[in-house]
C-alpha atoms as a PDB file:
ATOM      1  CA  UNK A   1       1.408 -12.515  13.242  1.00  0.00           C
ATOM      2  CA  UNK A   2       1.293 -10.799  10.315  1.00  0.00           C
ATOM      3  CA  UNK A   3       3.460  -9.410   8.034  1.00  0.00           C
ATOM      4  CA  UNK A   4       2.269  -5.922   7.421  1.00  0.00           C
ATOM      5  CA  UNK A   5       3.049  -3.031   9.918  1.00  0.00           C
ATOM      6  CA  UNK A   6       0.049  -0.748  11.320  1.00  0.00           C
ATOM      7  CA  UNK A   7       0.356   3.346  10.800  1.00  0.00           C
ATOM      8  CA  UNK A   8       1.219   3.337  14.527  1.00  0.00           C
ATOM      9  CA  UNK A   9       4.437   1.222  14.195  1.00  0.00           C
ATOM     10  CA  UNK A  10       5.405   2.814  11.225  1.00  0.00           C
ATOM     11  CA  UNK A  11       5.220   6.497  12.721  1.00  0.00           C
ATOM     12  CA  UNK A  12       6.900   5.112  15.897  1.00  0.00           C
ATOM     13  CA  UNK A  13       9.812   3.156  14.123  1.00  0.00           C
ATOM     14  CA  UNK A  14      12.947   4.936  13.185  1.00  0.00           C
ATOM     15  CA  UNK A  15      12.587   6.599   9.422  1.00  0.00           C
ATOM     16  CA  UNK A  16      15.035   6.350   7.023  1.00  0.00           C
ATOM     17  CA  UNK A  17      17.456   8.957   6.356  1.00  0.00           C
ATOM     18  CA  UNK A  18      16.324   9.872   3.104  1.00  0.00           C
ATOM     19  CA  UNK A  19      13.002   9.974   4.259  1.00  0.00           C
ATOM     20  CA  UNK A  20      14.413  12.014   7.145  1.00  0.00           C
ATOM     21  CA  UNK A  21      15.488  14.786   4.388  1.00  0.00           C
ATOM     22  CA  UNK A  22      12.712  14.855   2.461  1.00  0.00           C
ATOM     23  CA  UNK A  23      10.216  15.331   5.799  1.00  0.00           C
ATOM     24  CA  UNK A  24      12.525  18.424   6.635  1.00  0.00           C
ATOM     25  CA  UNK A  25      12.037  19.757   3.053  1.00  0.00           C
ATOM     26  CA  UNK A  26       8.829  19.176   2.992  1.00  0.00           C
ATOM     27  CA  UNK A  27       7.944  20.964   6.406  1.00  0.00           C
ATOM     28  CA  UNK A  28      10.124  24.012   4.980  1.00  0.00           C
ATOM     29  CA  UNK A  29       7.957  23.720   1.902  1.00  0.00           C
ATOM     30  CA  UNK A  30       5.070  24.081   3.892  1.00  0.00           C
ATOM     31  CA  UNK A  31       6.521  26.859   6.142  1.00  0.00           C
ATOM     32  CA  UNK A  32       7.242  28.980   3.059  1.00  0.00           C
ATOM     33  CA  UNK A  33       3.531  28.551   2.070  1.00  0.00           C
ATOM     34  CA  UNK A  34       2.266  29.393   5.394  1.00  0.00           C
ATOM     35  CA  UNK A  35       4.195  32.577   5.155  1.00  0.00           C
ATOM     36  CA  UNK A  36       2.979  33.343   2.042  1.00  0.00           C
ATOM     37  CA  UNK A  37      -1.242  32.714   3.161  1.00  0.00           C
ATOM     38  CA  UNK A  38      -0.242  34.683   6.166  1.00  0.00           C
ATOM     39  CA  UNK A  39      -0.211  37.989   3.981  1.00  0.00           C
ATOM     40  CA  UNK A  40      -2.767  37.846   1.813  1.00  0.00           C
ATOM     41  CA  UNK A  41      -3.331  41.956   2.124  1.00  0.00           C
ATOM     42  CA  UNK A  42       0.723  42.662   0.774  1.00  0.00           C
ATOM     43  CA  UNK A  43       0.730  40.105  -1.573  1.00  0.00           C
ATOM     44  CA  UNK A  44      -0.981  39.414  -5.104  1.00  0.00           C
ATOM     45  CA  UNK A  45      -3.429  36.778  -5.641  1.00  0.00           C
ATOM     46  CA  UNK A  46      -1.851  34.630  -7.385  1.00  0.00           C
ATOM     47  CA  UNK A  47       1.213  34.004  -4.560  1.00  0.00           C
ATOM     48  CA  UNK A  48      -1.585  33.735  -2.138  1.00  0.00           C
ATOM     49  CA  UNK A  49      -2.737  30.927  -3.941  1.00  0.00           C
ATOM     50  CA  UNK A  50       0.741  29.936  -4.369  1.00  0.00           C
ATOM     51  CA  UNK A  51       1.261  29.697  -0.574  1.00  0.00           C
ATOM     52  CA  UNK A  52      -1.877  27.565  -0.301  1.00  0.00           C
ATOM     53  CA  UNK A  53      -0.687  24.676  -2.709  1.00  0.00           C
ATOM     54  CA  UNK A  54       2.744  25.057  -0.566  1.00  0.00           C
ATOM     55  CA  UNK A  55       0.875  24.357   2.588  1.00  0.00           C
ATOM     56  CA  UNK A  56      -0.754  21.285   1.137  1.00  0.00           C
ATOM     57  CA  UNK A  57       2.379  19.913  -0.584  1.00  0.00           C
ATOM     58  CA  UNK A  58       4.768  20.201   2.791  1.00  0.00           C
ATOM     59  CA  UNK A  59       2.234  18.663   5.042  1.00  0.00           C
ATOM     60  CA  UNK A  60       1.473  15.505   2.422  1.00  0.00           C
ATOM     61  CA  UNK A  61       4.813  15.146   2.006  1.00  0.00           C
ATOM     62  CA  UNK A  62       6.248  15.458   5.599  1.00  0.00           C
ATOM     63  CA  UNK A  63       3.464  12.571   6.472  1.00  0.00           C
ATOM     64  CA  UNK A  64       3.991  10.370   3.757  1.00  0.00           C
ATOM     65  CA  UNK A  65       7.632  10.809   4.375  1.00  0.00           C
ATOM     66  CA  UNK A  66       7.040  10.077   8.063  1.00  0.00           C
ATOM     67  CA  UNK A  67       5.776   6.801   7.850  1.00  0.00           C
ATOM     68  CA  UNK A  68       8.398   5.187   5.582  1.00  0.00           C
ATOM     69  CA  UNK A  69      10.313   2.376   7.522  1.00  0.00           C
ATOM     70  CA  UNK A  70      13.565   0.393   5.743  1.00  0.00           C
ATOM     71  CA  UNK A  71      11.844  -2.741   4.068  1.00  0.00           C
ATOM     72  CA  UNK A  72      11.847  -6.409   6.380  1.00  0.00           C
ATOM     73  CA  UNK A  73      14.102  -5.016   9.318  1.00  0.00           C
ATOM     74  CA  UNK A  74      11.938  -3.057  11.435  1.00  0.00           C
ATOM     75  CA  UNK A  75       9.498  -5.965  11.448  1.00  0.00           C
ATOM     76  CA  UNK A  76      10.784  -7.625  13.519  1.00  0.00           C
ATOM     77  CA  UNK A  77      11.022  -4.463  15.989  1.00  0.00           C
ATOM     78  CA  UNK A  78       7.540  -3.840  15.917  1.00  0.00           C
ATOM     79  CA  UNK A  79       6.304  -7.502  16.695  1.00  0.00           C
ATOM     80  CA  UNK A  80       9.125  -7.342  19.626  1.00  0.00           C
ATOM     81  CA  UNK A  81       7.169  -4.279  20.819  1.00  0.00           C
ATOM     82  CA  UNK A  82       3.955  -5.130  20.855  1.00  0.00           C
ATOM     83  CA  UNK A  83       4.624  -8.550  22.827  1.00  0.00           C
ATOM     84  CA  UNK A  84       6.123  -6.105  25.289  1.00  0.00           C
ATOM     85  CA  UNK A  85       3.254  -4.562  25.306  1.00  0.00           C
ATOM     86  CA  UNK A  86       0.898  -7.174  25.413  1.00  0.00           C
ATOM     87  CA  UNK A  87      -0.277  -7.027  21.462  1.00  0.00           C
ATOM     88  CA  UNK A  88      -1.297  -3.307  21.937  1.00  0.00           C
ATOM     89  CA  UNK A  89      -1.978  -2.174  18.497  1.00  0.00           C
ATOM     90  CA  UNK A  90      -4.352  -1.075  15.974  1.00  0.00           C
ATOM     91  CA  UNK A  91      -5.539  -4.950  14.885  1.00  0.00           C
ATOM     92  CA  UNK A  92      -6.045  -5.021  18.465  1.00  0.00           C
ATOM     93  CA  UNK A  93      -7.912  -2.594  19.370  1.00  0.00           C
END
């Protein structure tokens, strides 16, 4: 088996809870931003295009942030789960 973890068990394994932080920041970020590109009539230009880079930060951030897992121990987790499930996973398929 080996060593490296698929984007499937990393965004289905526990994240850290640092990681956990900076997803909620990061979605807030992006909130904020959606807020501001939801006005563009009341607002100047420039926040406008403000709000856009603040929609494109929160959303890279909250899935980078999403698929951090805690270095060696959720390894073995993820091989344990796909022998449950037969080897189901995206080498597989």
């Amino acid at each position: 088996m080996s060593s490296k973890l698929s984007i499937t068990d990393r965004l289905t394994l526990p994240t850290p809870r640092f990681f956990r932080k900076v997803r909620s920041i990061s979605v807030a970020v992006g909130a904020v931003g959606a807020i501001l590109v939801a006005a563009p009539a009341l607002l100047p230009a420039g926040l406008v295009t403000l709000g856009s880079y603040l929609v494109l930060a929160g959303s890279i951030g909250a899935a980078v942030s999403s698929t951090a897992v805690k270095p060696g121990e959720q390894l073995d987790e993820a091989q344990s789960r796909q022998e449950r499930m037969g080897g189901a996973s995206a080498e597989t398929l």
